[in-house]
Protein backbone atom coordinates (compact mmCIF):
# COMPACT_ATOMS: atom_id res chain seq x y z
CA UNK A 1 82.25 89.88 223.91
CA UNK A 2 80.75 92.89 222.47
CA UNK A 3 82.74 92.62 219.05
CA UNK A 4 81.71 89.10 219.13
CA UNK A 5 78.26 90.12 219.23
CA UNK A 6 78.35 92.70 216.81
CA UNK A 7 80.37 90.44 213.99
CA UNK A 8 77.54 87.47 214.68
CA UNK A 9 74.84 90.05 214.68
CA UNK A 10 76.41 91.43 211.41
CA UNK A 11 78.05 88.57 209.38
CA UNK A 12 76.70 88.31 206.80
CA UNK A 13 77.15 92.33 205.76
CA UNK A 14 80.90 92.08 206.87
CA UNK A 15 81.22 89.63 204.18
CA UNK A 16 79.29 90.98 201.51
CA UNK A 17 81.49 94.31 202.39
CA UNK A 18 84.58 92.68 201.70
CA UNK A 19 83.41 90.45 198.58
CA UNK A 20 82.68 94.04 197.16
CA UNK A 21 85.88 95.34 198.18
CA UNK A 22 87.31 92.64 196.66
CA UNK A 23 85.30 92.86 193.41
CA UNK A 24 85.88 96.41 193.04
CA UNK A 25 90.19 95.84 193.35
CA UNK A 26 90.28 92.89 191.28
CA UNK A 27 88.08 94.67 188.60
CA UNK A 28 90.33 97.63 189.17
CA UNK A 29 93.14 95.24 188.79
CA UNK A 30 91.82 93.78 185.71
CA UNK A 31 91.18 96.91 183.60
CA UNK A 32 94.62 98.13 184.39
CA UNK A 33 96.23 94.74 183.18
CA UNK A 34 94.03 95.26 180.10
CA UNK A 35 94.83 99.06 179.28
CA UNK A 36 98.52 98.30 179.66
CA UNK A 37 98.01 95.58 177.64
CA UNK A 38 95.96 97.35 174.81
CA UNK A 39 98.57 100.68 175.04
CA UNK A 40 101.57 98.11 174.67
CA UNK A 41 99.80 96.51 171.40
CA UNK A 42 98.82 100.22 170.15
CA UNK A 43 102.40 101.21 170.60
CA UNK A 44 103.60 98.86 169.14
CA UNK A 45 101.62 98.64 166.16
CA UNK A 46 102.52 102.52 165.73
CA UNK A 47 106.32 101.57 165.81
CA UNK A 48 106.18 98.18 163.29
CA UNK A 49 103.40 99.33 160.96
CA UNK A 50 104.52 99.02 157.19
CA UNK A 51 104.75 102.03 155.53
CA UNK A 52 102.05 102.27 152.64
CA UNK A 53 103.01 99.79 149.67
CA UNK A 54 104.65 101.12 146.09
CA UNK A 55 102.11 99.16 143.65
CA UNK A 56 103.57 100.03 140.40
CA UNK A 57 107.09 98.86 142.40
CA UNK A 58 105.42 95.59 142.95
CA UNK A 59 104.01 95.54 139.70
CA UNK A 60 107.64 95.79 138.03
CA UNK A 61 108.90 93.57 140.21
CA UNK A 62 106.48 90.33 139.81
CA UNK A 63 106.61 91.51 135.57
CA UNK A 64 107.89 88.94 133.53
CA UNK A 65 110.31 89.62 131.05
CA UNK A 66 109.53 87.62 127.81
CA UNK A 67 111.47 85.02 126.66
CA UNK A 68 113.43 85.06 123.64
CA UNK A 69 114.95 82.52 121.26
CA UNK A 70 117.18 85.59 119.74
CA UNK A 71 120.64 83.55 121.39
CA UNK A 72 119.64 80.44 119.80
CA UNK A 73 118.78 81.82 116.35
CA UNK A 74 121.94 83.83 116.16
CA UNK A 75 124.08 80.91 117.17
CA UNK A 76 122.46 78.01 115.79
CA UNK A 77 124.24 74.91 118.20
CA UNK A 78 122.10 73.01 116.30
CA UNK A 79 124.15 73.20 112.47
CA UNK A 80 127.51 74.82 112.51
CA UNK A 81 127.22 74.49 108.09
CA UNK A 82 124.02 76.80 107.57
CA UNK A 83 125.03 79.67 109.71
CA UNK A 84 122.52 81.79 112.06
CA UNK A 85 119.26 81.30 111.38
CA UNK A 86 118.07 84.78 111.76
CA UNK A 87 120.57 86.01 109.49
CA UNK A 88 119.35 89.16 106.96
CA UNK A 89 119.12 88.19 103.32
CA UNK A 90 121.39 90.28 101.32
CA UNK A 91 120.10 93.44 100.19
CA UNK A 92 122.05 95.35 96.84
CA UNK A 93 122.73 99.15 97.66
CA UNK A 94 119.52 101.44 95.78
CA UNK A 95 121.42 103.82 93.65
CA UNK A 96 120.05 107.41 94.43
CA UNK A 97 117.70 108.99 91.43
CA UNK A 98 119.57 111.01 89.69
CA UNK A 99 118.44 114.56 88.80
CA UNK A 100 117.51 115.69 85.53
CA UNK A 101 119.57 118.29 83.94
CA UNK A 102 118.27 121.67 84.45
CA UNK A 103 121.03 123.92 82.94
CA UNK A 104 119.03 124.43 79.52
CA UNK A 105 115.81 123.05 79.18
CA UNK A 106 114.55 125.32 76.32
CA UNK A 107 117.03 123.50 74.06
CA UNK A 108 116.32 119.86 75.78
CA UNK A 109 115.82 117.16 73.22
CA UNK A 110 112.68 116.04 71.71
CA UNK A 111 110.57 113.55 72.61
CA UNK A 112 110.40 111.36 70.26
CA UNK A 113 107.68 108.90 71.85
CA UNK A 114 105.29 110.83 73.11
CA UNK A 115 102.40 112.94 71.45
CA UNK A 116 100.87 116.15 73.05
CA UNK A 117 97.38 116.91 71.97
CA UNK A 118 96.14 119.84 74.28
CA UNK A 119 98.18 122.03 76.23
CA UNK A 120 96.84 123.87 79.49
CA UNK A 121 98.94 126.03 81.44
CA UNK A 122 98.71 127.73 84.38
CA UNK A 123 100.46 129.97 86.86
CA UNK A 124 100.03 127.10 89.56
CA UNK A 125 101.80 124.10 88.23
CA UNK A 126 99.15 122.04 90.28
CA UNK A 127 96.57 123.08 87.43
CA UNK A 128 98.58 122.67 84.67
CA UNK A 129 97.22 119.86 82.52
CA UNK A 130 98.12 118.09 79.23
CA UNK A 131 97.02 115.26 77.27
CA UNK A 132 99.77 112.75 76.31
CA UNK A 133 99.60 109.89 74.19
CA UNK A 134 102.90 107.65 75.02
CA UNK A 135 104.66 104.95 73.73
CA UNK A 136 101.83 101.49 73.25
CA UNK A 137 99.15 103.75 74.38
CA UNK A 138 95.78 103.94 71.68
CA UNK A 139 94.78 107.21 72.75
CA UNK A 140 96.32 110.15 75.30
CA UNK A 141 94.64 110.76 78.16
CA UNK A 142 95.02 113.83 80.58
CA UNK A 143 98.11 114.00 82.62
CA UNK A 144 99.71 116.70 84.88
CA UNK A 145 103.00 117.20 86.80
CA UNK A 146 104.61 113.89 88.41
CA UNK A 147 102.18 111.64 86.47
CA UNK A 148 103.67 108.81 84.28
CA UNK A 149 103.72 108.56 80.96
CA UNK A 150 105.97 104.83 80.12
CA UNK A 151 108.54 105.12 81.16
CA UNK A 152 109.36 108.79 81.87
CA UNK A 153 107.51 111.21 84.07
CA UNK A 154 106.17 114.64 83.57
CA UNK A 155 108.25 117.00 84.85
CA UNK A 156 106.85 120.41 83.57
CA UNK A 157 104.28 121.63 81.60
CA UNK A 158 104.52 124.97 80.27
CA UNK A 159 105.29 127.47 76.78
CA UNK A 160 109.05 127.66 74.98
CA UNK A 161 109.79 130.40 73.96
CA UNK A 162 112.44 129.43 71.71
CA UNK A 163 110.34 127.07 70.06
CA UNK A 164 107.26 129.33 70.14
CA UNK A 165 105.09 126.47 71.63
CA UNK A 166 103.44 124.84 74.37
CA UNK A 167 105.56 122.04 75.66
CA UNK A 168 105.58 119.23 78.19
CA UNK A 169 108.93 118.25 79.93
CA UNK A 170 109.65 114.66 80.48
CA UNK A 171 112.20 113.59 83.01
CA UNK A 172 113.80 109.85 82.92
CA UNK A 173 117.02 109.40 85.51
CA UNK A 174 119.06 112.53 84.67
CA UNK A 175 117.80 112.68 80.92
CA UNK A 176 115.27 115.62 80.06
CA UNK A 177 113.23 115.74 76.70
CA UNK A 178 110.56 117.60 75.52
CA UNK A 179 107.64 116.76 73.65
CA UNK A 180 105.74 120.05 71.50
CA UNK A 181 102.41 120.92 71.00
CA UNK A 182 103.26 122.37 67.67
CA UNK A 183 106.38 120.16 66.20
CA UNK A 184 107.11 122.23 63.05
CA UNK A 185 106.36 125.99 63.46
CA UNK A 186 105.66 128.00 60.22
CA UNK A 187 108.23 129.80 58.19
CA UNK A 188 107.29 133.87 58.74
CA UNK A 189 106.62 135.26 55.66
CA UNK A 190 107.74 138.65 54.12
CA UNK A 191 104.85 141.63 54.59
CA UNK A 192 104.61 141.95 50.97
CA UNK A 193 103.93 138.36 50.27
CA UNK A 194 100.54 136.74 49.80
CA UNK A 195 99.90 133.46 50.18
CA UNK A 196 97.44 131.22 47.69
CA UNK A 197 94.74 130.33 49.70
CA UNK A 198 94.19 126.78 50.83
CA UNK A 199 92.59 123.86 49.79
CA UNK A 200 89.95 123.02 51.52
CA UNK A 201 90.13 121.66 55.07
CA UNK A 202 93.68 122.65 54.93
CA UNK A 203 95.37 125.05 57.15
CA UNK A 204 95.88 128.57 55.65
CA UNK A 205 100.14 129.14 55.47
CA UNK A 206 100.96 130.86 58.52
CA UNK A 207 97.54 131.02 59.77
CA UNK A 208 95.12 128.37 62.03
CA UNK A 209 93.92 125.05 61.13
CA UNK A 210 90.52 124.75 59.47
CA UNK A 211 88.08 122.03 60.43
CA UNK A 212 87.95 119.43 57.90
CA UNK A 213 84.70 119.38 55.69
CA UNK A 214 83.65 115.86 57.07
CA UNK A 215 83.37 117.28 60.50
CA UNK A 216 81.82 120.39 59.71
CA UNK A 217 78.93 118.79 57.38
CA UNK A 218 77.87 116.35 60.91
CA UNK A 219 77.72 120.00 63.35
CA UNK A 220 74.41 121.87 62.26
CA UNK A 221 73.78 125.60 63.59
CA UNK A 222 70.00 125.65 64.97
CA UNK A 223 70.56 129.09 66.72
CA UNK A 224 73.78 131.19 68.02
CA UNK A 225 73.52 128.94 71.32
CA UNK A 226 72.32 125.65 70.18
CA UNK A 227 73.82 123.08 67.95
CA UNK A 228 73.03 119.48 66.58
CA UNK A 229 76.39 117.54 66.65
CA UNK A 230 76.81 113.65 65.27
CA UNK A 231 78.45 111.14 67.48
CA UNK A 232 81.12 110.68 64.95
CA UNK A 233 82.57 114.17 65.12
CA UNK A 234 82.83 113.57 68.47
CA UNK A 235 84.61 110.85 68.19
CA UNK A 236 86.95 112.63 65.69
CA UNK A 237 87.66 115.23 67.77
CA UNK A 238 88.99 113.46 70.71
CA UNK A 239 91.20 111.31 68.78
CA UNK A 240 92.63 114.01 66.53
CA UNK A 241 92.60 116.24 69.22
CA UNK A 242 96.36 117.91 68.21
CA UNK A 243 95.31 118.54 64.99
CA UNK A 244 91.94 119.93 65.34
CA UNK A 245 92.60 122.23 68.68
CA UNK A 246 96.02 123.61 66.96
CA UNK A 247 94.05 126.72 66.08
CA UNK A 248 93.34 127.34 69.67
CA UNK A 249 95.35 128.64 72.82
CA UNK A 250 94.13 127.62 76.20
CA UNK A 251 94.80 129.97 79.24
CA UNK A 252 93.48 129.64 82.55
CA UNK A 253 92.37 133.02 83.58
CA UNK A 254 92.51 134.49 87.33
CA UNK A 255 90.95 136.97 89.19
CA UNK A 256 91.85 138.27 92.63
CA UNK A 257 94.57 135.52 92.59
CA UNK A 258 92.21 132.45 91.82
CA UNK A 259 91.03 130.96 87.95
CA UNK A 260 88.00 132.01 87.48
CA UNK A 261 87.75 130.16 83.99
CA UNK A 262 89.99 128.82 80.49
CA UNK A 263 90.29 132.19 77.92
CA UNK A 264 90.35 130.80 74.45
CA UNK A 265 92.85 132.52 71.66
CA UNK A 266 93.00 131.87 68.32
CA UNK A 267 89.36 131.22 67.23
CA UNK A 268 88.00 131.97 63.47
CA UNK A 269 84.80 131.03 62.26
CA UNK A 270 86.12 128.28 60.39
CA UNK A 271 87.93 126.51 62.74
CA UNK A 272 86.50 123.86 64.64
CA UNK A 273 85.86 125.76 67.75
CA UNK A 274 84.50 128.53 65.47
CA UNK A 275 82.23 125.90 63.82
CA UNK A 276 80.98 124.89 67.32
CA UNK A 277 79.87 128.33 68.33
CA UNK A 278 82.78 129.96 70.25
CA UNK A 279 84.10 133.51 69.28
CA UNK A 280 87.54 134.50 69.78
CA UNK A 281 88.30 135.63 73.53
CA UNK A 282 85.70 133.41 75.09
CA UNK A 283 86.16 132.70 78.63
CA UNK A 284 84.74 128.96 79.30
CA UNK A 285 83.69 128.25 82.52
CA UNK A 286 81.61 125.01 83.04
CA UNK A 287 80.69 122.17 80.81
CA UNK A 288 77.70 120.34 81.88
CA UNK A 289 77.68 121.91 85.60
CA UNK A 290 82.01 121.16 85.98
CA UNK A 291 83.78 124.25 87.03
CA UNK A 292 86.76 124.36 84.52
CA UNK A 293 88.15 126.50 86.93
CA UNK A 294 89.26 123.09 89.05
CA UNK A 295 91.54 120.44 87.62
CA UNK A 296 89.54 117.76 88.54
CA UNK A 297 86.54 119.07 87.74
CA UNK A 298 87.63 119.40 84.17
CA UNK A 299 89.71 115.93 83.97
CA UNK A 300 86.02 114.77 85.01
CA UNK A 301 83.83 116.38 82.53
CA UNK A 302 86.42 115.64 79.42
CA UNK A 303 86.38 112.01 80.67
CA UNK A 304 82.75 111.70 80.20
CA UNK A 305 82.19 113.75 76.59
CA UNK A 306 82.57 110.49 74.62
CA UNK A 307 79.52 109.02 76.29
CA UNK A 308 77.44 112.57 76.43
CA UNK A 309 74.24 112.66 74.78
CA UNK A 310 74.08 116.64 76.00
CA UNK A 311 76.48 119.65 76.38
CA UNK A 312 75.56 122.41 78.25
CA UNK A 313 78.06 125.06 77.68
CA UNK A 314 78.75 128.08 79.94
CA UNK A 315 81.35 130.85 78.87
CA UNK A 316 81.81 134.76 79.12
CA UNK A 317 82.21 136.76 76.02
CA UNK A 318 82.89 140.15 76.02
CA UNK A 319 82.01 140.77 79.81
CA UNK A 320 78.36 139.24 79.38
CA UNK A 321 77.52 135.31 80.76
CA UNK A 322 76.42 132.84 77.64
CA UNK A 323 75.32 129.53 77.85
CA UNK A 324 75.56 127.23 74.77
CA UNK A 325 73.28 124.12 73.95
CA UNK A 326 74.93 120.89 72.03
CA UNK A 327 72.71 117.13 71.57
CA UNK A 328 74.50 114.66 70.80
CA UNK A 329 72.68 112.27 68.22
């Protein structure tokens, strides 16, 4: 009866006792349920996870190759009379450039078409310059190594010896000519012998080419450094340029290994660089600003002394610098 008493008397905590025990085991129950659950999803997430993915693999492999109609244009189903339709048209073999012959070229032909008016040469080929006149051309114009004239090319520009004159060597196929500054050298003359002089405006025998009087009448002397010049003689000079500049020899001149300038040889007072001003031995280094020490410097100023109403003149004589005045009228 006592136990009786005592469970009446304390029901109600009795049960709320056990519906905590129970609570507390099936919570217990539940968390374990879920940590097994959440390990066997961890582990096996560890054991089936894909390894990190190759892009560029994946890349290559979704790349599409083009497409190409190459199999149908080389087989042409389509016309079994015409052939491929990518076929190559015929192309004739290029015969190889022959080279010139080289064996001799002191004794090399003339030239017979082409006309050399000035003459520059130089220790670097690159500098050498000459003006040519070729076949159909009204006037020469300044050309240097590898430059065309018609149909041939220069090859060299330079001095024969055995001719005693500047030359230019042309080169066309495996044919080599040479065209002279000087064509027909003069006969030496015995020591004893003495020459009548000239006529006027003619060239002394054996001896340089005097201006002609109808260019020297149009160039008036105002001072040592400053002369009046007509347009004509101008004019006259570039287009007779072989003729008039015979008397002269043009050498670039180089100091420390580098051209410093153009030495002129072969100046007297009566020949048309004489006339102008220049002494024999002159060094000329710019014209109008142009260093004449650089090809293209010089190509440029000769290009623009047919339209020049001014010259301004810069040379070295005899060690000391000189400038020298020219208008144009």
């Amino acid at each position: 009866m006592a136990f009786d008493a005592l469970l009446k008397k304390y029901f109600t905590v009795v049960v709320l006792g056990l519906v905590a025990v129970m609570a507390y085991f099936q919570a217990s129950g539940t968390m374990e349920l879920f940590g097994a659950a959440l390990g066997a999803d961890e582990k096996l997430l560890t054991a089936t996870a894909p390894a990190k993915p190759d892009y560029a693999a994946l890349v290559a492999q979704q790349r599409v190759e083009p497409k190409s109609a190459e199999p149908i244009l080389s087989r042409n189903p389509f016309d079994s009379v015409t052939g491929p339709l990518n076929a190559k048209p015929f192309e004739a073999p290029v015969a190889a450039a022959q080279a010139p012959d080289l064996s001799n070229p002191l004794a090399a032909p003339r030239c017979d078409d082409v006309r050399v008016s000035i003459v520059t040469e130089s220790l670097d080929p690159t500098w050498s310059i000459a003006a040519l006149q070729g076949p159909g051309e009204s006037k020469p114009a300044i050309r240097r190594v590898g430059d065309q004239v018609g149909p041939s090319q220069v090859a060299y520009i330079g001095f024969n010896p055995t001719e005693a004159t500047p030359a230019v060597w042309m080169s066309q196929g495996a044919s080599l000519c040479q065209a002279l500054l000087f064509a027909t050298q003069p006969a030496p003359k015995p020591v004893a012998a003495v020459a009548p002089p000239a006529p006027a405006g003619q060239p002394a025998a054996g001896g340089p080419s005097a201006v002609p009087a109808d260019i020297a009448n149009k160039i008036q002397k105002v001072s040592e450094t400053e002369f009046n010049v007509d347009r004509s003689v101008v004019d006259k000079i570039l287009e007779n340029q072989a003729e008039l500049m015979r008397s002269a020899r043009i050498v670039p001149e180089q100091q420390a290994g580098k051209v410093v300038g153009i030495r002129l040889f072969g100046i007297r007072p009566d020949t048309l660089l004489g006339t102008l001003g220049f002494q024999n031995g002159d060094r000329l280094e710019t014209i109008n600003g142009f260093n004449m020490a650089s090809p293209e410097k010089a190509l440029e100023a000769y290009a623009r002394l047919r339209t020049a109403s001014n010259l301004n003149i810069k040379v070295n004589r005899r060690g000391q610098p000189m400038s020298i005045d020219y208008r144009i009228k």
